[in-house]
N, C-alpha and C. Protein backbone atom coordinates (compact mmCIF):
# COMPACT_ATOMS: atom_id res chain seq x y z
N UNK A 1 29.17 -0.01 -43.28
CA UNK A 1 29.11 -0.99 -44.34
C UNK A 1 30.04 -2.16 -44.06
N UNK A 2 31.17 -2.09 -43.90
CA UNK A 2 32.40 -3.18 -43.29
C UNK A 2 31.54 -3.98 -42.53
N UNK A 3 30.65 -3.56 -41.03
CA UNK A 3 30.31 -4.21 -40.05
C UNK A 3 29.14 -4.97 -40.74
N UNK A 4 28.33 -4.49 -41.58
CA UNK A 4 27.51 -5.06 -42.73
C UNK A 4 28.16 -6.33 -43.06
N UNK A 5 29.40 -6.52 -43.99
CA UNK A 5 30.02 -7.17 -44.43
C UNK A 5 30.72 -8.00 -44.21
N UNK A 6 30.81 -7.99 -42.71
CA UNK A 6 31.74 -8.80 -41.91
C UNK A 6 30.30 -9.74 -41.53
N UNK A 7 29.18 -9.52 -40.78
CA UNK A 7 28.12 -10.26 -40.89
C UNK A 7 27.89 -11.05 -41.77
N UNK A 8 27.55 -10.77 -43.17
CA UNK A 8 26.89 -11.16 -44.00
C UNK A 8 28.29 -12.40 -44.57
N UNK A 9 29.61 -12.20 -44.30
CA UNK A 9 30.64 -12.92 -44.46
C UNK A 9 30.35 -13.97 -43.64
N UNK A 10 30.57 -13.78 -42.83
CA UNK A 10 30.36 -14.82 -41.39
C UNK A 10 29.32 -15.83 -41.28
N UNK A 11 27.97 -15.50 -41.89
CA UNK A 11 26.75 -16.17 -42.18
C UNK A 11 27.02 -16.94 -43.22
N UNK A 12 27.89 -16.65 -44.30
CA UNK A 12 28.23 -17.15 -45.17
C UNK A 12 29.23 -18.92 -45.65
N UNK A 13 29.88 -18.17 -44.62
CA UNK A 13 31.12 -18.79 -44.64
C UNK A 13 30.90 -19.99 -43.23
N UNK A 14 30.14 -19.82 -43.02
CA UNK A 14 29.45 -20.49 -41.07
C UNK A 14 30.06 -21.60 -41.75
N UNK A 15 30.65 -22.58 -40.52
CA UNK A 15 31.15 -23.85 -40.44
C UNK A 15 30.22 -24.82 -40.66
N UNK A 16 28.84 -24.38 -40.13
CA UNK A 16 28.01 -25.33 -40.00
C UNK A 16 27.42 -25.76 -41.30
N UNK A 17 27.34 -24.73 -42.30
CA UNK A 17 27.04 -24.86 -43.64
C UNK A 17 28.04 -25.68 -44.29
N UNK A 18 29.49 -25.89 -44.24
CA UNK A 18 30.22 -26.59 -44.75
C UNK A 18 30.19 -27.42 -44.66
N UNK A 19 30.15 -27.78 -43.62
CA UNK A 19 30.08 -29.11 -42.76
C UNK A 19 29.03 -30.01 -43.47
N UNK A 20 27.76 -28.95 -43.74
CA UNK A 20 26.26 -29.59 -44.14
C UNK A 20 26.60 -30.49 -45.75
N UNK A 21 27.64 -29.14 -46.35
CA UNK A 21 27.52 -29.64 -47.88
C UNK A 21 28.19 -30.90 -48.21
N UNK A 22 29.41 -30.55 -47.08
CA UNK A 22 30.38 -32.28 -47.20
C UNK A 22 29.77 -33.01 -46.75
N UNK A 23 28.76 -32.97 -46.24
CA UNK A 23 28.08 -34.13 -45.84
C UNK A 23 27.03 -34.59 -47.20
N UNK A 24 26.86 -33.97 -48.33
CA UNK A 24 26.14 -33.87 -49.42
C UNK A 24 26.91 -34.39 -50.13
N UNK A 25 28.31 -34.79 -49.89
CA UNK A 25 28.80 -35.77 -51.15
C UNK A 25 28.71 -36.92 -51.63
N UNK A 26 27.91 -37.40 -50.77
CA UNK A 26 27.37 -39.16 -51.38
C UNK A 26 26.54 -38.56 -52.96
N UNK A 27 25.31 -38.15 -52.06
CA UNK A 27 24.12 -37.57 -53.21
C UNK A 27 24.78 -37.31 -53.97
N UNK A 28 25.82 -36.03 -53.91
CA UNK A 28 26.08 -35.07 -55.26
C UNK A 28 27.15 -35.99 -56.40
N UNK A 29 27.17 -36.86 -55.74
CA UNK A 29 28.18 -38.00 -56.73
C UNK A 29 27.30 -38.55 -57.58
N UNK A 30 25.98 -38.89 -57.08
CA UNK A 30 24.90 -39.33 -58.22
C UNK A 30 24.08 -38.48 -58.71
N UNK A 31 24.53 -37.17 -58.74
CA UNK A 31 24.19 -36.24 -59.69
C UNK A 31 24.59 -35.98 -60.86
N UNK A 32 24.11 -35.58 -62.13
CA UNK A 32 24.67 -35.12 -63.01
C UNK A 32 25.40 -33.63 -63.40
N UNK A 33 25.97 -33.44 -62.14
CA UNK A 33 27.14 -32.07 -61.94
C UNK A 33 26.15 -31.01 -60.90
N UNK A 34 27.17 -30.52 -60.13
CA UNK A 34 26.45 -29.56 -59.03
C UNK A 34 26.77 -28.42 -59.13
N UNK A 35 26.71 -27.56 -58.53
CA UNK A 35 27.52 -26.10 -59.16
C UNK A 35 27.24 -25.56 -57.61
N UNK A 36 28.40 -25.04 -56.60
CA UNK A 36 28.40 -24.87 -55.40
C UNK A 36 28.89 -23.66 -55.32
N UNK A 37 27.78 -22.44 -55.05
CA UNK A 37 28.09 -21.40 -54.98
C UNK A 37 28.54 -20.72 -53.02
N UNK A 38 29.72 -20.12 -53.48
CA UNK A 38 30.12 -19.56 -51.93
C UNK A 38 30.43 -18.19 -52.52
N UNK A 39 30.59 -17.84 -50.72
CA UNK A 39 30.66 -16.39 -51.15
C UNK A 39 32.35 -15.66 -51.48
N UNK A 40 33.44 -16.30 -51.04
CA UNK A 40 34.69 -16.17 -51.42
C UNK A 40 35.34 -17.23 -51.58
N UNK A 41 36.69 -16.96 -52.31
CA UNK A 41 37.82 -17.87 -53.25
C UNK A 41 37.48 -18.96 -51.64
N UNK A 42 38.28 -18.59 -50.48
CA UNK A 42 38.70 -19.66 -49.50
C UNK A 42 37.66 -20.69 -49.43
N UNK A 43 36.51 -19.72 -49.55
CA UNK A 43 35.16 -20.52 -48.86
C UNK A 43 34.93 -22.16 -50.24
N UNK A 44 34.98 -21.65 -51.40
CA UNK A 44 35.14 -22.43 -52.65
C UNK A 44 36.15 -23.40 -52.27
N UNK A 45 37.32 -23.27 -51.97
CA UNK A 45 38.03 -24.04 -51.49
C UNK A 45 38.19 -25.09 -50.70
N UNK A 46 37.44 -24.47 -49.32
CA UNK A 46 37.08 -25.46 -48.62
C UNK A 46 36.29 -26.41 -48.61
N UNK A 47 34.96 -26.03 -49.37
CA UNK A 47 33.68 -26.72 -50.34
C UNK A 47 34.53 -27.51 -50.89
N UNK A 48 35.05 -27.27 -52.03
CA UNK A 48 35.44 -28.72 -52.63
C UNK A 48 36.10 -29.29 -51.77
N UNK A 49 37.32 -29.07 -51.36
CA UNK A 49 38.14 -29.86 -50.12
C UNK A 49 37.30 -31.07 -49.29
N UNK A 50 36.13 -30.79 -48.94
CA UNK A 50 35.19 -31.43 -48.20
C UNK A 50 34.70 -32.22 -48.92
N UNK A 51 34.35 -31.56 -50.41
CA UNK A 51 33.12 -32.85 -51.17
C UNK A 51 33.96 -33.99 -51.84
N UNK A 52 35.15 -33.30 -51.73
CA UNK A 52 36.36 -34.39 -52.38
C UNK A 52 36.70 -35.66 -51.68
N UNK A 53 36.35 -36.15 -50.73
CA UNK A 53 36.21 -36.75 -49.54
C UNK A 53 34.83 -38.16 -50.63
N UNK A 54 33.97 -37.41 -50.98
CA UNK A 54 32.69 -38.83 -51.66
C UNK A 54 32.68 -38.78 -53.21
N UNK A 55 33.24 -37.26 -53.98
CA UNK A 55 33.10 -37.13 -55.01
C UNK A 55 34.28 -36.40 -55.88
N UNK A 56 34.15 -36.50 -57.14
CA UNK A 56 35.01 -35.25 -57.35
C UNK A 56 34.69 -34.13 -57.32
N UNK A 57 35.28 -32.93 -57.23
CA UNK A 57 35.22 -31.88 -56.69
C UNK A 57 36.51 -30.98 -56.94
N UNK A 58 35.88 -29.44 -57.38
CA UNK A 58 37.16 -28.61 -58.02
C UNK A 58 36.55 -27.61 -57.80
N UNK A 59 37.72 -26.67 -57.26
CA UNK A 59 37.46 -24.76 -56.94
C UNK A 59 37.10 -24.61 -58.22
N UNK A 60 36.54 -23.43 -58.76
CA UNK A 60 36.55 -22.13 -59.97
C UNK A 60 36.73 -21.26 -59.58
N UNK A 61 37.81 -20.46 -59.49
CA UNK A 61 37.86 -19.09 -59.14
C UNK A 61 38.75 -17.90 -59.98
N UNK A 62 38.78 -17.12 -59.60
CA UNK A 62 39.34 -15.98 -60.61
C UNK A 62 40.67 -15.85 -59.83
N UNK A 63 41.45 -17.07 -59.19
CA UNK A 63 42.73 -17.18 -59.13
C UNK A 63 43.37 -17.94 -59.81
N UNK A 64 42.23 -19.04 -61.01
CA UNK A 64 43.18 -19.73 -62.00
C UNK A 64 43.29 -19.33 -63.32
N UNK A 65 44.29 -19.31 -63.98
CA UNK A 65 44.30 -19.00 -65.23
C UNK A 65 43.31 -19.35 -66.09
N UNK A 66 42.65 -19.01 -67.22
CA UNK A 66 41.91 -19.04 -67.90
C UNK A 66 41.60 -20.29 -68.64
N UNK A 67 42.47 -20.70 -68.72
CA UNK A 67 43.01 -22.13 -69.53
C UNK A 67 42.39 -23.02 -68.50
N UNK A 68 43.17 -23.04 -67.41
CA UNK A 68 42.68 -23.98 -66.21
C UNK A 68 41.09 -23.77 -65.91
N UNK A 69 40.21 -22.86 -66.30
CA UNK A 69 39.10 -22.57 -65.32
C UNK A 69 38.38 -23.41 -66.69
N UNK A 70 38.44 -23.41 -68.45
CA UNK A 70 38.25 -23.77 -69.12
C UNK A 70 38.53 -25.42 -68.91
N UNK A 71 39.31 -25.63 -68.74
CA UNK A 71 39.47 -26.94 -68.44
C UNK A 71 38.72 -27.97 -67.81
N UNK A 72 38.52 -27.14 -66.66
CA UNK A 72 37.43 -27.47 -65.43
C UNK A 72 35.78 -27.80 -66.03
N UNK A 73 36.02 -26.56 -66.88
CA UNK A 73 34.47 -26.87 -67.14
C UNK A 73 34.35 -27.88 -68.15
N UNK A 74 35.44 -28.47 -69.08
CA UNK A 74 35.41 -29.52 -69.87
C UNK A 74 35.01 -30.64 -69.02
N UNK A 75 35.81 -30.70 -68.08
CA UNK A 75 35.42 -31.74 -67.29
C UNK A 75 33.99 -32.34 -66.43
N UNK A 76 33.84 -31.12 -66.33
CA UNK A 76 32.40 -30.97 -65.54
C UNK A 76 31.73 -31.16 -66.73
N UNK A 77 31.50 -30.56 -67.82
CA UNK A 77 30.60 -31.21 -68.78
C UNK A 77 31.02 -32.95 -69.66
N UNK A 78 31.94 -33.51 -69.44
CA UNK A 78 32.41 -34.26 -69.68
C UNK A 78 31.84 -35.46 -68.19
N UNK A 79 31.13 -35.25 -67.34
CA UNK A 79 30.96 -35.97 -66.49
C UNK A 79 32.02 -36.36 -65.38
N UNK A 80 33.25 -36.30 -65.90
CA UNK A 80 34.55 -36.40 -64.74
C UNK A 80 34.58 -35.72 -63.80
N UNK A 81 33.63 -34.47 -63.57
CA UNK A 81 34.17 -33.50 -62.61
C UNK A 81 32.52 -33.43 -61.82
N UNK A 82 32.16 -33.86 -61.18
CA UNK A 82 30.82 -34.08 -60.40
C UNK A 82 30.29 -32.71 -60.01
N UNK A 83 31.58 -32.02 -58.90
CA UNK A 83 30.98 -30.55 -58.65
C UNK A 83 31.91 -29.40 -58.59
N UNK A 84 31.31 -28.44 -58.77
CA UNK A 84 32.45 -26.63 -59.03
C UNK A 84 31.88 -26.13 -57.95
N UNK A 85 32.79 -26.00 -57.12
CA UNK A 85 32.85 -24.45 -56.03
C UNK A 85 33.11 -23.28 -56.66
N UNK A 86 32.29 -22.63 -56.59
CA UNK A 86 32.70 -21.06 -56.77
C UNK A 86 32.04 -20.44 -56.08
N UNK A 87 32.73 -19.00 -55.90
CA UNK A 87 32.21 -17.76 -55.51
C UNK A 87 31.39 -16.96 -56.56
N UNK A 88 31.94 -16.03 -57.37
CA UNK A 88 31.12 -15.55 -58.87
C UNK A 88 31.51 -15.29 -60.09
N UNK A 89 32.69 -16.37 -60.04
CA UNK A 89 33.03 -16.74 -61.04
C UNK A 89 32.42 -16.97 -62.51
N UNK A 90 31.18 -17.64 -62.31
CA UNK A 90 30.35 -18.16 -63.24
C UNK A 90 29.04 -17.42 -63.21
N UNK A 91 28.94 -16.12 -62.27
CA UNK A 91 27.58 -15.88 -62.39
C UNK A 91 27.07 -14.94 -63.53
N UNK A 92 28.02 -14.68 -64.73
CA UNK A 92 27.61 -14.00 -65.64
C UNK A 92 29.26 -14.36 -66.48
N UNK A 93 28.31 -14.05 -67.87
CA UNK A 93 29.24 -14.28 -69.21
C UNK A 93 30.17 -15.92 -69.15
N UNK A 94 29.90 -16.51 -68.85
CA UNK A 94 30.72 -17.26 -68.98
C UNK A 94 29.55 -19.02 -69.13
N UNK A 95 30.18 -19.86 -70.20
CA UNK A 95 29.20 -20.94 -70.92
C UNK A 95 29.32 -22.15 -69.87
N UNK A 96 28.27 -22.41 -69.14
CA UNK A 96 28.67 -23.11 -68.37
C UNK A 96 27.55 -24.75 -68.85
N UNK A 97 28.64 -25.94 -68.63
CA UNK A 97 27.74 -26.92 -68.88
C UNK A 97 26.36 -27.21 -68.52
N UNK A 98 26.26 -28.12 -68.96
CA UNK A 98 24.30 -28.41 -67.89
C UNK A 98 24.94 -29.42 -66.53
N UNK A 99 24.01 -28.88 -65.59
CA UNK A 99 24.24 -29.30 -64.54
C UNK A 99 22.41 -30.00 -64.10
N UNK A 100 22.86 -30.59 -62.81
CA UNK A 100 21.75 -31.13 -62.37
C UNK A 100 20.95 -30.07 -61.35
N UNK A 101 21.97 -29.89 -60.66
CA UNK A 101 21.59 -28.94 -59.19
C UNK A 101 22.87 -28.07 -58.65
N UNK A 102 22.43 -26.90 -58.22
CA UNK A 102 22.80 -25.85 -57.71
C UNK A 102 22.62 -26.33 -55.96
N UNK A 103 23.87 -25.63 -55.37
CA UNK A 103 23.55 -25.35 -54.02
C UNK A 103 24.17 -24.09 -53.47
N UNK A 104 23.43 -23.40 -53.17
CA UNK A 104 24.06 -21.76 -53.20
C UNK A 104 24.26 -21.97 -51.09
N UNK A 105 25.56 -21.59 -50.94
CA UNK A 105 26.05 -21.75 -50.14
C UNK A 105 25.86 -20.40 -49.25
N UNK A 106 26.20 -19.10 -50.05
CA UNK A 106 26.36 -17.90 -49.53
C UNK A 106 24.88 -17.34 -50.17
N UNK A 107 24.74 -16.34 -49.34
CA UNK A 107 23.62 -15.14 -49.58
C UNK A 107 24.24 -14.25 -51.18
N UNK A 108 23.07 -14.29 -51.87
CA UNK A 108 23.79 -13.50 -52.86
C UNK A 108 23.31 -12.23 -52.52
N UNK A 109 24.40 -11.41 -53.35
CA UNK A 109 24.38 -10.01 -52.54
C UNK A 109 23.30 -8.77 -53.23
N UNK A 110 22.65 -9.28 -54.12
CA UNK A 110 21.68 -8.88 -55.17
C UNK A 110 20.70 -9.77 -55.98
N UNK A 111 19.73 -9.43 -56.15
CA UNK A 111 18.44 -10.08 -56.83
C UNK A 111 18.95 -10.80 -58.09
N UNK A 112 19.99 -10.27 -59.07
CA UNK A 112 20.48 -10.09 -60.07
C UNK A 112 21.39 -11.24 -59.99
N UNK A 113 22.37 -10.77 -58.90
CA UNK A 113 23.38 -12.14 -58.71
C UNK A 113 22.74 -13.53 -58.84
N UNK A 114 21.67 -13.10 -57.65
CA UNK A 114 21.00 -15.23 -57.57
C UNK A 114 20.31 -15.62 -58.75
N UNK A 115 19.85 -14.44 -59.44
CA UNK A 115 19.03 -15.07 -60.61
C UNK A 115 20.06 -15.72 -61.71
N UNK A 116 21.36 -15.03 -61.60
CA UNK A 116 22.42 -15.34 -62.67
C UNK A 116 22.64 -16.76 -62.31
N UNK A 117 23.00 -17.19 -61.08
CA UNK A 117 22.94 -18.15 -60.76
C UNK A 117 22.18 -19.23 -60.45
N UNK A 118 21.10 -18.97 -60.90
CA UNK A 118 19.57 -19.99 -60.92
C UNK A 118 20.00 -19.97 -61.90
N UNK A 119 19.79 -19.62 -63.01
CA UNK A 119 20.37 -19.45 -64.57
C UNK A 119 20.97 -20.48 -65.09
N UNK A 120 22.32 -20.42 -64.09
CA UNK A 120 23.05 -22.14 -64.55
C UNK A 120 22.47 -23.57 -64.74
N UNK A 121 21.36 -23.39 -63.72
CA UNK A 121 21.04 -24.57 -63.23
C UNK A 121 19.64 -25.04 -63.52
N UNK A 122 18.66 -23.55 -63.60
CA UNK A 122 16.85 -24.38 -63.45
C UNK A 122 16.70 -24.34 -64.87
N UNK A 123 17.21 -24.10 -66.14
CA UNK A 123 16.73 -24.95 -67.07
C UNK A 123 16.56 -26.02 -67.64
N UNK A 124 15.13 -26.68 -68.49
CA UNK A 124 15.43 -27.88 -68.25
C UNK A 124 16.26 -28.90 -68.80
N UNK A 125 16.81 -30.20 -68.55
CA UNK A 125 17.95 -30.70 -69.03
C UNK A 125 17.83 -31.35 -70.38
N UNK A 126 18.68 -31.75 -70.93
CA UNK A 126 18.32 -32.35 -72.75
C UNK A 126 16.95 -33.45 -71.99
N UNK A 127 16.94 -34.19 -71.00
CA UNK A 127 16.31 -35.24 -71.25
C UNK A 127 15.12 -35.42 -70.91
N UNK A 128 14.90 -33.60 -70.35
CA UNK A 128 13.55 -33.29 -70.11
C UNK A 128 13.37 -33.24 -68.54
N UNK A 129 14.55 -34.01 -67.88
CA UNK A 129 14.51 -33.42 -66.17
C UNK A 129 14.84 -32.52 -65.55
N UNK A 130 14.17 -31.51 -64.45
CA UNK A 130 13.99 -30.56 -63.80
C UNK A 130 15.07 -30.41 -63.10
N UNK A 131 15.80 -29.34 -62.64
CA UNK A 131 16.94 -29.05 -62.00
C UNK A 131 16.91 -29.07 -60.53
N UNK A 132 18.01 -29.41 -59.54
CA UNK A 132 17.37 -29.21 -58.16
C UNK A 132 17.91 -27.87 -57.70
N UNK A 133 17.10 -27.53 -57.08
CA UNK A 133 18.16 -26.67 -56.45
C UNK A 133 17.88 -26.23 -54.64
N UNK A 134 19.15 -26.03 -54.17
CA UNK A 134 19.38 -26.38 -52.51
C UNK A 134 20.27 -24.74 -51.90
N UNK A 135 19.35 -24.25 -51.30
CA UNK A 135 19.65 -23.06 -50.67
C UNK A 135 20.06 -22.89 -48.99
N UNK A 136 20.68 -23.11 -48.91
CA UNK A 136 21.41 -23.11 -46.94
C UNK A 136 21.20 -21.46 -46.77
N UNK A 137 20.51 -21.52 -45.90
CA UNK A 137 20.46 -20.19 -44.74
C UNK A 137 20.30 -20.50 -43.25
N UNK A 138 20.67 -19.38 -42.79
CA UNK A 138 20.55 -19.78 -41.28
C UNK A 138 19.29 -19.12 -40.54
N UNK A 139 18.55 -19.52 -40.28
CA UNK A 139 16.62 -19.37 -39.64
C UNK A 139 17.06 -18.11 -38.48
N UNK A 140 16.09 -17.28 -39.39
CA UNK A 140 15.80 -16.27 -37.95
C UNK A 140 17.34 -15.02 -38.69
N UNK A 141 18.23 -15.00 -39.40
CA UNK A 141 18.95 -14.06 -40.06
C UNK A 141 18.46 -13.23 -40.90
N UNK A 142 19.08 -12.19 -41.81
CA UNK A 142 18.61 -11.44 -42.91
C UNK A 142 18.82 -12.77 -43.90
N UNK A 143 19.60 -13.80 -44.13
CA UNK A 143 19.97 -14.76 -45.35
C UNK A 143 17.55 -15.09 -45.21
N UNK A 144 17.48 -15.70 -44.12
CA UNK A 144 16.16 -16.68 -44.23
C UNK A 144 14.94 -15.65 -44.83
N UNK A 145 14.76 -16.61 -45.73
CA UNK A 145 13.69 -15.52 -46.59
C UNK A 145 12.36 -15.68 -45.79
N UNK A 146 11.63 -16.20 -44.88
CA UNK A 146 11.10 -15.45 -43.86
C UNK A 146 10.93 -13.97 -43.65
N UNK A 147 12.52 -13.60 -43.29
CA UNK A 147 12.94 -12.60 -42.94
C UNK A 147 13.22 -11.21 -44.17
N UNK A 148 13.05 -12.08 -45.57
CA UNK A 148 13.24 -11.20 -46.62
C UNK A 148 14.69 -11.69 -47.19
N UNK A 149 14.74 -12.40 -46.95
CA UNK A 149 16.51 -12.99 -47.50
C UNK A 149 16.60 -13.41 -48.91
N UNK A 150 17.35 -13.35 -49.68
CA UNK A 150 17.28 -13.59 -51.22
C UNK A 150 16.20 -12.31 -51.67
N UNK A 151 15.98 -10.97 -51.44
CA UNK A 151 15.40 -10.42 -51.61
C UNK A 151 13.98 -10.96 -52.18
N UNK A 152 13.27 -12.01 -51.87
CA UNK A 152 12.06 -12.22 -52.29
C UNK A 152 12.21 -13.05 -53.29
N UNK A 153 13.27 -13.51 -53.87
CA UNK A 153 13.56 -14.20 -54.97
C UNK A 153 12.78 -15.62 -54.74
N UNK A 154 13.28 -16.50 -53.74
CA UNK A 154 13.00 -17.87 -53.61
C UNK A 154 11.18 -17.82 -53.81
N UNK A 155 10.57 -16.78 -52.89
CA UNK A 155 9.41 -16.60 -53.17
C UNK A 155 8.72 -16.42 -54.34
N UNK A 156 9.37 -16.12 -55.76
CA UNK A 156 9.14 -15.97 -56.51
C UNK A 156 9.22 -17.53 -57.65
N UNK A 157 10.19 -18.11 -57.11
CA UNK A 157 10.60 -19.17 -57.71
C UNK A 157 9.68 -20.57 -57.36
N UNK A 158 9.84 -20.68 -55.96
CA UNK A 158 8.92 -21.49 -55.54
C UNK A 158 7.33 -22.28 -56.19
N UNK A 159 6.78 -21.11 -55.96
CA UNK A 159 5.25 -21.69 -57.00
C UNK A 159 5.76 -22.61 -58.38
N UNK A 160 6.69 -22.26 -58.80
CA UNK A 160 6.65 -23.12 -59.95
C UNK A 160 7.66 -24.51 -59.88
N UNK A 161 7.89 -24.20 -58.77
CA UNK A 161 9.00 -25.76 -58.38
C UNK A 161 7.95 -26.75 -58.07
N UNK A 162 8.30 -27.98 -58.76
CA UNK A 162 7.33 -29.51 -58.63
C UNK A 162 7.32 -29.30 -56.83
N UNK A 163 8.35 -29.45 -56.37
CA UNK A 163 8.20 -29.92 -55.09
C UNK A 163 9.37 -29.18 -54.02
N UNK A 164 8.69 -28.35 -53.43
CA UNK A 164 9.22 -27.85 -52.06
C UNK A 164 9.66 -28.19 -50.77
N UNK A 165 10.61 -28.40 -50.27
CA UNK A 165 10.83 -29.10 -48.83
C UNK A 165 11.95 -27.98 -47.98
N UNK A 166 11.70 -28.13 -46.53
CA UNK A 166 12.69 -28.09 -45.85
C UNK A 166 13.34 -28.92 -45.06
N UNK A 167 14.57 -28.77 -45.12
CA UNK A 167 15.59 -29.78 -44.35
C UNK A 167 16.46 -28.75 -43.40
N UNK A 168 16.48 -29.67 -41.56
CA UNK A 168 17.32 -29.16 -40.86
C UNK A 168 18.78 -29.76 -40.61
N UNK A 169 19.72 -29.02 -40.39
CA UNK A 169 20.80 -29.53 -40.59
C UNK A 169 21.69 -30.31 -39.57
N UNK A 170 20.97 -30.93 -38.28
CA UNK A 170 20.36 -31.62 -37.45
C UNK A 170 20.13 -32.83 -38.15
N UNK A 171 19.55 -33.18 -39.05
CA UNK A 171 19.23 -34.40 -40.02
C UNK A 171 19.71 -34.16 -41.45
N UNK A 172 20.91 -34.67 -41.67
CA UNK A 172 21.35 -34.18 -43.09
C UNK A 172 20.88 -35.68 -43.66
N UNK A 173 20.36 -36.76 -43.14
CA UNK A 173 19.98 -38.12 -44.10
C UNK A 173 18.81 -37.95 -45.27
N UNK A 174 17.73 -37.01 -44.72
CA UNK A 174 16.84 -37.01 -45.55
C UNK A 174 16.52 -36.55 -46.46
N UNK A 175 18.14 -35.15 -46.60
CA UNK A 175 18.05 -34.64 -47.52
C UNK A 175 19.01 -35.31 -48.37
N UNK A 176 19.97 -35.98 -48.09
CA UNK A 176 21.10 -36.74 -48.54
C UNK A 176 19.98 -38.01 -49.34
N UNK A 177 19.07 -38.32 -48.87
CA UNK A 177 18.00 -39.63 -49.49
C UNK A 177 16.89 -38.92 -50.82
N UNK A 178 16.86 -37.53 -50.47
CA UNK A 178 15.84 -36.53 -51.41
C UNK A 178 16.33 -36.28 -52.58
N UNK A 179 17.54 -35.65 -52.40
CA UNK A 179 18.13 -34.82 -53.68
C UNK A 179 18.60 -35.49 -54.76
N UNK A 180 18.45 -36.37 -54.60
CA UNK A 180 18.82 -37.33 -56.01
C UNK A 180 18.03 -37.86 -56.86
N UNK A 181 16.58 -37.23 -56.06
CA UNK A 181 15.62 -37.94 -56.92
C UNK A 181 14.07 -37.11 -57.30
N UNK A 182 14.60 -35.67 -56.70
CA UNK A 182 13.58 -34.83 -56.65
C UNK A 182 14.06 -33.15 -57.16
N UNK A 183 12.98 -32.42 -57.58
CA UNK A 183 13.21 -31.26 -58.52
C UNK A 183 13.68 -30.26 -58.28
N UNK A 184 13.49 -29.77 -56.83
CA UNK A 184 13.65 -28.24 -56.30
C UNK A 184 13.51 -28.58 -54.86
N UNK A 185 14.36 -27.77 -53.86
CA UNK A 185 13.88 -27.55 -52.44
C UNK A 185 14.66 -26.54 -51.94
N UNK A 186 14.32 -26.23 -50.84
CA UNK A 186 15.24 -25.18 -50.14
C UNK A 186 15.18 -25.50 -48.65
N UNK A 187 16.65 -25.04 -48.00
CA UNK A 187 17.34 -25.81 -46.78
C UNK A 187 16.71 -24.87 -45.65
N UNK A 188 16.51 -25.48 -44.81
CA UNK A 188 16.74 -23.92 -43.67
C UNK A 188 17.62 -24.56 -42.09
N UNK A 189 18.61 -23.70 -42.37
CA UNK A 189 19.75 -24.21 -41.42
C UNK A 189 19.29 -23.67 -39.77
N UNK A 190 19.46 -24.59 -38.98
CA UNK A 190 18.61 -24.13 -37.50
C UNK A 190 20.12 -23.47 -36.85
């Protein structure tokens, strides 16, 4: 299980995915709030660290006091706070503002988890617009649902998304030119 875990960490946490999302901070600045799911505290960390660079950008994690994590989300629903890194912090019980788009960074580790976390994000917004949402995996792994990754979930979700795309991470412009103006897609990292 460890050697399990050390994989599924590693896929997670890949440089190349970070790299991808900081490169997503123009877009995610003209979003109406993002919600950046990773798979641990550091990984959250570094996510914002990066998006902080085009936007604002703030960890959530279950290393800040309660007060502070409350805070955060004032802000984020208050428009000041563009995007939240977290790990799973937010993926159950907890009131989270409306956001525009999700980008799930890490593999969730259950059917249950990702749906909690679609949750935040694909309902629709007061003004009647569709949520985006942006899934990084790496092609040809257990993450690429090809392969069965997201346990079948994305497959399930899909049919009802306006509009489907993939983007390689080789060309981060077109998705950086997409996401600001379109409903749903999912990434597939080469």
């Amino acid at each position: 299980m460890s050697a399990f875990s050390a994989r599924r960490k590693l896929r997670a946490e890949a440089a190349q995915k970070e790299d991808f999302v900081r490169q997503l901070g123009p877009a995610i600045a003209e979003l109406g709030g993002t919600l950046v799911f990773s798979e641990t505290i550091d990984g959250a960390y570094r996510l914002a660290h990066g998006l902080s660079k085009d936007t604002t950008a703030r960890p959530l994690t279950s290393d800040l006091k309660p007060a502070e994590r409350a805070d955060l989300l004032r802000h984020f629903g208050a428009g000041r706070l563009k995007a939240i890194c977290t790990p799973r912090v937010l993926d159950e019980g907890v009131d989270v503002p409306e956001s525009e788009a999700a980008i799930v960074v890490a593999t969730s580790s259950t059917r249950r988890q990702l749906i909690q976390r679609m949750g935040r994000v694909i309902r629709l917004k007061k003004d009647g617009r569709a949520a985006k949402l942006v899934t990084l995996y790496v092609r040809g792994t257990g993450e690429d649902p090809a392969n069965g990754g997201h346990e079948g979930f994305l497959d399930a979700v899909m049919p009802h998304a306006e509009e489907t795309r993939h983007f390689d991470y080789a060309e981060p412009e077109p998705l950086r030119t997409w996401l600001p103006g379109y409903p749903s897609l999912s990434l597939r990292m080469a």
